[in-house]
Protein backbone atom coordinates (compact mmCIF):
# COMPACT_ATOMS: atom_id res chain seq x y z
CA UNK A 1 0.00 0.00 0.00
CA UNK A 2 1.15 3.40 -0.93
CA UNK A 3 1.38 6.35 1.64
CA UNK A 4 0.52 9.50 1.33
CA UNK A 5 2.73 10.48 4.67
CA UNK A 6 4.84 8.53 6.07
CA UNK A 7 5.88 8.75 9.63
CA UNK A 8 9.14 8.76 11.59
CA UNK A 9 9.92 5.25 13.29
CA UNK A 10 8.03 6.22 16.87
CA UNK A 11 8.40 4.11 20.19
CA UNK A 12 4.45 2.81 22.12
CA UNK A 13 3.83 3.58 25.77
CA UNK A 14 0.84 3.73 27.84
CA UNK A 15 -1.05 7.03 29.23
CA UNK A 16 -1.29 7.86 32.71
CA UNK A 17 -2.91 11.20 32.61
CA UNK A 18 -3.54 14.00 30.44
CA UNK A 19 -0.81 16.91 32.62
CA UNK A 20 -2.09 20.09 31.08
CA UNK A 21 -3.25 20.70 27.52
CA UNK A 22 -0.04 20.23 26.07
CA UNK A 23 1.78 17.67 28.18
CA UNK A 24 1.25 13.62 28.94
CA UNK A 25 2.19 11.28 31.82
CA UNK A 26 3.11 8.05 30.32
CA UNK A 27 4.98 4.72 30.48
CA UNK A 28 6.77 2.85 28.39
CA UNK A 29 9.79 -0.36 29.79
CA UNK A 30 8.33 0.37 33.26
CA UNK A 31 9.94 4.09 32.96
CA UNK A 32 7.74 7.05 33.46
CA UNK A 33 8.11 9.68 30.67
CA UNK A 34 6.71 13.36 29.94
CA UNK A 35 5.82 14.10 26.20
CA UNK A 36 4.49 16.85 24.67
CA UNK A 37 1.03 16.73 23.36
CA UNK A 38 0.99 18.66 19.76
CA UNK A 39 -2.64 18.64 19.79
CA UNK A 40 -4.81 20.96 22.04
CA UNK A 41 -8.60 19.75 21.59
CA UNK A 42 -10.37 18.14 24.98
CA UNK A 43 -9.67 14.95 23.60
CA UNK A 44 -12.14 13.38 26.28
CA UNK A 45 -11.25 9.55 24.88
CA UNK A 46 -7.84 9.85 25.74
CA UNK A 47 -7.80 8.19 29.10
CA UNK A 48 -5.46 5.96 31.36
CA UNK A 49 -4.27 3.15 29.75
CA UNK A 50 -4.53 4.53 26.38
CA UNK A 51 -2.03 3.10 23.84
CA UNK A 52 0.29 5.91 22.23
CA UNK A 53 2.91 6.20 19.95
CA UNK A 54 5.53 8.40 20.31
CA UNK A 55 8.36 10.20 18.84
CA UNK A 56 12.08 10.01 21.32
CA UNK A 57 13.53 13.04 21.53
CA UNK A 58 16.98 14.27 23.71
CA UNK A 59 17.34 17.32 25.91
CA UNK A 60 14.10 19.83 26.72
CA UNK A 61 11.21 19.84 28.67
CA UNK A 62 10.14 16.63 27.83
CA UNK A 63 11.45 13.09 26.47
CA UNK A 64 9.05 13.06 23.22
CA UNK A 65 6.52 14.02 20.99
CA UNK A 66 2.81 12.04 20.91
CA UNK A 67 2.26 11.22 16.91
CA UNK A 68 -0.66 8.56 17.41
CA UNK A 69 -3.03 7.45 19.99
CA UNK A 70 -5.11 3.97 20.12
CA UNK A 71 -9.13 4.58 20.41
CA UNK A 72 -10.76 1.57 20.27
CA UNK A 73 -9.87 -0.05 17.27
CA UNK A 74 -8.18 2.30 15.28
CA UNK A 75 -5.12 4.41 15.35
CA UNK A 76 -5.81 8.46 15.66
CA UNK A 77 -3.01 10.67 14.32
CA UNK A 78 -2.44 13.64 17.34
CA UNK A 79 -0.20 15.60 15.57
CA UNK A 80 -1.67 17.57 12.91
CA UNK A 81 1.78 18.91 11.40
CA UNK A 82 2.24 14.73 9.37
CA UNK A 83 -2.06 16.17 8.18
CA UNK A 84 -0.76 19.60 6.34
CA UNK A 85 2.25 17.60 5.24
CA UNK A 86 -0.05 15.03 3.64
CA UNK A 87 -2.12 17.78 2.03
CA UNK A 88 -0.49 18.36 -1.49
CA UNK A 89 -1.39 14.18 -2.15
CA UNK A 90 -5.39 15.30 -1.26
CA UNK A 91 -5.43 18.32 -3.36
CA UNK A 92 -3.81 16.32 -6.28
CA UNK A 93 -6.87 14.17 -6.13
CA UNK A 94 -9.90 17.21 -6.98
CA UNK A 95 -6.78 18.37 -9.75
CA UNK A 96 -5.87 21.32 -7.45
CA UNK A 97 -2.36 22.31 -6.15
CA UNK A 98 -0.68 23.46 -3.56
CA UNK A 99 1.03 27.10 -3.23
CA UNK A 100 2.41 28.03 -0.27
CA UNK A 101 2.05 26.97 3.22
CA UNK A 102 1.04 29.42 6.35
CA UNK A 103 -0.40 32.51 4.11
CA UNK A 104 -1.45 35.15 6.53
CA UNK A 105 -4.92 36.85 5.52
CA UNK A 106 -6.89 39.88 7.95
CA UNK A 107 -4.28 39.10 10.59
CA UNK A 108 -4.99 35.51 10.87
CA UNK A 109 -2.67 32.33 9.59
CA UNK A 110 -4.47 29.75 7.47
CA UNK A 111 -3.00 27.00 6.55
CA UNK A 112 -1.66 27.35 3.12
CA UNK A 113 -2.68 29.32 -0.38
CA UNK A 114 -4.19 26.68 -3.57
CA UNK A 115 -5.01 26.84 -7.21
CA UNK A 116 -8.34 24.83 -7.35
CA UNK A 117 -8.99 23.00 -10.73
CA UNK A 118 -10.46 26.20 -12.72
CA UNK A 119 -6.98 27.92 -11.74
CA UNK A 120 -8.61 29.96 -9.34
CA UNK A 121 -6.34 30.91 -6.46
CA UNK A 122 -8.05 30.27 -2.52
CA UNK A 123 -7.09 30.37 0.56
CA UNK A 124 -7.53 27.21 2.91
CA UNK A 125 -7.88 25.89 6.10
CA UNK A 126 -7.40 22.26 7.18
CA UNK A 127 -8.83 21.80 10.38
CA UNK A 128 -7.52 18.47 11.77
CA UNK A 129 -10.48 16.05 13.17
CA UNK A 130 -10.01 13.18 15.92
CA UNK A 131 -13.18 12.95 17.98
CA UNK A 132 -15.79 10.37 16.64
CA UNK A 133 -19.15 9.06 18.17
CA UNK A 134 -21.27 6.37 16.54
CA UNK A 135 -19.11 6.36 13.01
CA UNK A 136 -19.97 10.61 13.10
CA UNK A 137 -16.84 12.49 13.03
CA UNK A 138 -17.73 16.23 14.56
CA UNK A 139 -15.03 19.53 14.79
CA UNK A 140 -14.78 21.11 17.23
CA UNK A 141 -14.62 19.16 20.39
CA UNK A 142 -14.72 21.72 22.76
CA UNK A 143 -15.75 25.70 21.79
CA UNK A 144 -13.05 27.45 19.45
CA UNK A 145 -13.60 31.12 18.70
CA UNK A 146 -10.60 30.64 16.59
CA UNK A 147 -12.08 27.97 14.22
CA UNK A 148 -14.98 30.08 14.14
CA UNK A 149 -12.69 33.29 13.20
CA UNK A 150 -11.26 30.91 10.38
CA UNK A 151 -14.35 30.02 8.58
CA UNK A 152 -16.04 33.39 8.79
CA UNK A 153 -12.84 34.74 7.15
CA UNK A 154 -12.85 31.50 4.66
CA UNK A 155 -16.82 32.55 4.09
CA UNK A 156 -16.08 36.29 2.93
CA UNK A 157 -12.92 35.22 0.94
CA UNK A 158 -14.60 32.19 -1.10
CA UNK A 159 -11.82 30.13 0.26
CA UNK A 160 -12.08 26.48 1.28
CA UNK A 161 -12.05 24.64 3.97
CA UNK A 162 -11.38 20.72 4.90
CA UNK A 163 -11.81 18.70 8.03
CA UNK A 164 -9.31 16.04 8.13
CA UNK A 165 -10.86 13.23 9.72
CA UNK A 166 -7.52 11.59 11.13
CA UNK A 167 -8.78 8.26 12.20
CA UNK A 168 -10.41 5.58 10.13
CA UNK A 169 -13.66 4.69 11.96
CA UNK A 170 -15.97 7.46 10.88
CA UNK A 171 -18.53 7.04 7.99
CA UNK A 172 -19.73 11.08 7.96
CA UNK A 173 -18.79 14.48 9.40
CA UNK A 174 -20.74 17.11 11.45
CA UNK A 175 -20.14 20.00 13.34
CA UNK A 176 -19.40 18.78 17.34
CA UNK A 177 -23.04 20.07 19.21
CA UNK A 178 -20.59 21.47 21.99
CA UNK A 179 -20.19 24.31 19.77
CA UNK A 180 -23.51 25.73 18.73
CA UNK A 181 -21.93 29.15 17.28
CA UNK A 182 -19.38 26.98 15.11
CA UNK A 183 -22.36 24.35 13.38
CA UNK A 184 -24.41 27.41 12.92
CA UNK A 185 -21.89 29.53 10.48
CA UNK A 186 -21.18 26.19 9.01
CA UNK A 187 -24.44 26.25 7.83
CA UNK A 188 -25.13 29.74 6.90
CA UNK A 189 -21.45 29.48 4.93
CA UNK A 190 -22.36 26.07 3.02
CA UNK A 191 -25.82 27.36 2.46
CA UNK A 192 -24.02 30.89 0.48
CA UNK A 193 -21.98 28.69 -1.36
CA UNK A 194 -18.12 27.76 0.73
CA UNK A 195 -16.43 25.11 -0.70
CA UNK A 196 -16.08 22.04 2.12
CA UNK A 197 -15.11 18.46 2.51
CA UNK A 198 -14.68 16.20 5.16
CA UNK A 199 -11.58 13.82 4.08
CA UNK A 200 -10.81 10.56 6.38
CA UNK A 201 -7.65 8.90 6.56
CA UNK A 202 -6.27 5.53 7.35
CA UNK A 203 -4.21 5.98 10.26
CA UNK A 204 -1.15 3.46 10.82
CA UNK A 205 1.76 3.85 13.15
CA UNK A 206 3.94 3.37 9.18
CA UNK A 207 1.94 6.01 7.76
CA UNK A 208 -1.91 7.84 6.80
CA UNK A 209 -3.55 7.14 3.45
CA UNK A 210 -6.28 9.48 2.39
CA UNK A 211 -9.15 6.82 1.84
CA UNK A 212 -12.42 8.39 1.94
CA UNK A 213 -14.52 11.61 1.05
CA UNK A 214 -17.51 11.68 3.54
CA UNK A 215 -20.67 12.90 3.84
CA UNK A 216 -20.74 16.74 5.50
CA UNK A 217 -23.65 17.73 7.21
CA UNK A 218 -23.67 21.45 9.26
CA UNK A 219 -25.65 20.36 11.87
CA UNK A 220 -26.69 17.22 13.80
């Protein structure tokens, strides 16, 4: 099978406990370790015991980096960094290409600068996606005036936006209910004509393959 990213060799432990939004407790050859957590949603799944993999590191404030984490069944990528990197491959796939990475627009940062397939030039967001309930993958998992900044600036620029859906159990996408302001601009944006898609990935500790287009709805 062929990749679209392929990660660094990383190392499994076990979580102990979440130590603030960007730190872990965990284990790994009976050795207690701290590792930064590149990924600041609530992340309520990610509990003791949890499986993660992780990327060694030497020197600093901690002894790694948390790529993946074990929910279930399935593998969900944590660091959204190996998500933009994987981005050019999904573009290639609508015929659109990629720009330039981190353009900033009204003060904000978005995520990079495309050419969709009529050559039109867009600004887009990728907003990375890990939380799933009953095969429904919702954004965001906890309220996020920033996401909401993004996709009102996305809205007045006719830019686009994808959720990444970095795990490989979930069969649609909707807005997370915990966010009523977010699911309702959603809808007003779709509804005046923003260009969105919910993308899944097959998440292995190797690599992620894009696999899947899914459903979007803006609301529950």
């Amino acid at each position: 099978m062929e990749l679209d990213v392929r990660f660094p060799a990383s190392l499994e432990a076990r979580l102990i406990r979440r130590e603030n939004r960007f730190v872990v407790r965990a284990v790994a050859g009976g050795k207690e370790l701290r590792l930064h957590l590149p990924n600041t949603g609530r992340l309520a799944w990610l509990t003791p015991g949890t499986r993660l993999r992780y990327l060694p590191r030497s020197g600093g404030r901690t002894e790694g980096r948390v790529l993946l984490a074990r929910d279930g069944a399935v593998w969900a990528l944590l660091d959204s960094a190996y998500a933009e990197a994987g981005l050019p491959r999904m573009l290639a796939r609508w015929g659109w290409s990629f720009l330039a990475a981190q353009p900033r627009v009204e003060g904000s940062r978005l995520d990079a600068l495309v050419r969709d397939a009529a050559g039109r030039e867009r600004w887009l967001e990728l907003k990375s996606v890990t939380h799933v309930e009953g095969g429904t993958a919702c954004f965001p998992d906890a309220p996020s005036a920033r996401a909401l900044r993004h996709l009102r600036l996305l809205a007045r620029h006719r830019g686009a936006l994808v959720f990444a859906v970095l795990r490989a159990d979930a069969e649609r996408f909707a807005p997370c209910p915990v966010d009523p302001a977010f699911a309702s601009a959603l809808c007003g944006a779709l509804e005046a004509g923003l260009w969105a898609r919910a993308v899944r990935a097959r998440v292995e500790p190797a690599g992620l393959v894009w696999d899947a287009e899914l459903p979007l709805y803006c609301g529950a």
